[in-house]
Protein backbone atom coordinates (compact mmCIF):
# COMPACT_ATOMS: atom_id res chain seq x y z
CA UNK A 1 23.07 15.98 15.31
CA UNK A 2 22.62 13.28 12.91
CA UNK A 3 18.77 12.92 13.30
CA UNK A 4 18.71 16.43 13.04
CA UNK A 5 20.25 16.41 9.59
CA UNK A 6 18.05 13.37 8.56
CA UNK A 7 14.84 15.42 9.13
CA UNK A 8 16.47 18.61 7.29
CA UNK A 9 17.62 16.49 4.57
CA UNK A 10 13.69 14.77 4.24
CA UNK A 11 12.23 18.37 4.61
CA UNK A 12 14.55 19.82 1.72
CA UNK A 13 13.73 16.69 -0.11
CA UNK A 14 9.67 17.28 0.13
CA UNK A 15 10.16 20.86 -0.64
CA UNK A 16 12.03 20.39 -3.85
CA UNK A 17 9.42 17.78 -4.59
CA UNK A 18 6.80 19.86 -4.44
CA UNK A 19 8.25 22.69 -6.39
CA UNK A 20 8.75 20.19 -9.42
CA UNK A 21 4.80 18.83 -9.14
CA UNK A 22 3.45 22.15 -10.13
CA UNK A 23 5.03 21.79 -13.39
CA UNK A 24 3.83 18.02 -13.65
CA UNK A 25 0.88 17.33 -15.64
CA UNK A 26 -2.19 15.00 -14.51
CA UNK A 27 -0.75 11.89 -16.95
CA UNK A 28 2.20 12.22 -15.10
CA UNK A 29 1.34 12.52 -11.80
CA UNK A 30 -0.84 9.23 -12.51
CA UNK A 31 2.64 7.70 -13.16
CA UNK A 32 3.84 8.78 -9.99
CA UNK A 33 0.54 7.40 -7.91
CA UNK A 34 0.83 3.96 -9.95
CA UNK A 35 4.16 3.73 -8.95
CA UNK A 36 3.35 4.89 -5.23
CA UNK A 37 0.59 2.03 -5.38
CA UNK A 38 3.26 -0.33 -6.78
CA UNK A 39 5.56 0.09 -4.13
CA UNK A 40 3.02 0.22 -1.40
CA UNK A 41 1.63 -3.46 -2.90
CA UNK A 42 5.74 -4.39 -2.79
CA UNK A 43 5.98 -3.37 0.52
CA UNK A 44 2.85 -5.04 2.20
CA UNK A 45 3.94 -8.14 0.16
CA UNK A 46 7.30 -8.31 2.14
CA UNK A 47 6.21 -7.07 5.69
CA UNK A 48 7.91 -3.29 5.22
CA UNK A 49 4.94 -1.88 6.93
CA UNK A 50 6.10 1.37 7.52
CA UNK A 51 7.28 1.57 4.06
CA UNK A 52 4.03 0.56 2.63
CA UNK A 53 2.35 3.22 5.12
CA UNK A 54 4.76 5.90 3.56
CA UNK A 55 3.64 4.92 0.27
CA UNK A 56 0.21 4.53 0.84
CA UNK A 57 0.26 8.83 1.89
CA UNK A 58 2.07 9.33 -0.87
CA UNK A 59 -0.28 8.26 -2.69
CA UNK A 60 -3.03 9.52 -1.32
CA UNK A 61 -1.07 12.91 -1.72
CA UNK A 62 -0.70 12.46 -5.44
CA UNK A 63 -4.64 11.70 -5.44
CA UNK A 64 -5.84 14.89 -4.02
CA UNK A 65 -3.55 16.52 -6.51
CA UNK A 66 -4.98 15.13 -9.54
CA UNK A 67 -8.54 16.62 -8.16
């Protein structure tokens, strides 16, 4: 049951973050893809792999937005 409500919990997350992108402009969704790459660089830096591969999606999510 717990899992289960972890993977709601990250779904409702990802939805509401999407919602609030579309009102984001390009400056600031730069921010948010510096700060991806920042915490991807953080991550590789002390072995939080997975982390760092999170990150590095994110990021590459935030990319294809700006285009």
């Amino acid at each position: 049951m717990m899992w289960i409500e972890k993977i709601e919990k990250k779904n409702k997350t990802q939805t509401a973050a999407n919602i609030q992108e579309a009102d984001l402009t390009v400056s600031e969704i730069q921010k948010l893809r510096d700060a991806a790459v920042s915490k991807m660089v953080h991550a590789i830096a002390t072995h939080d792999f997975p982390g760092a591969r999170r990150y590095s999606e994110e990021e590459a999510r935030l990319q294809a937005l700006i285009r």
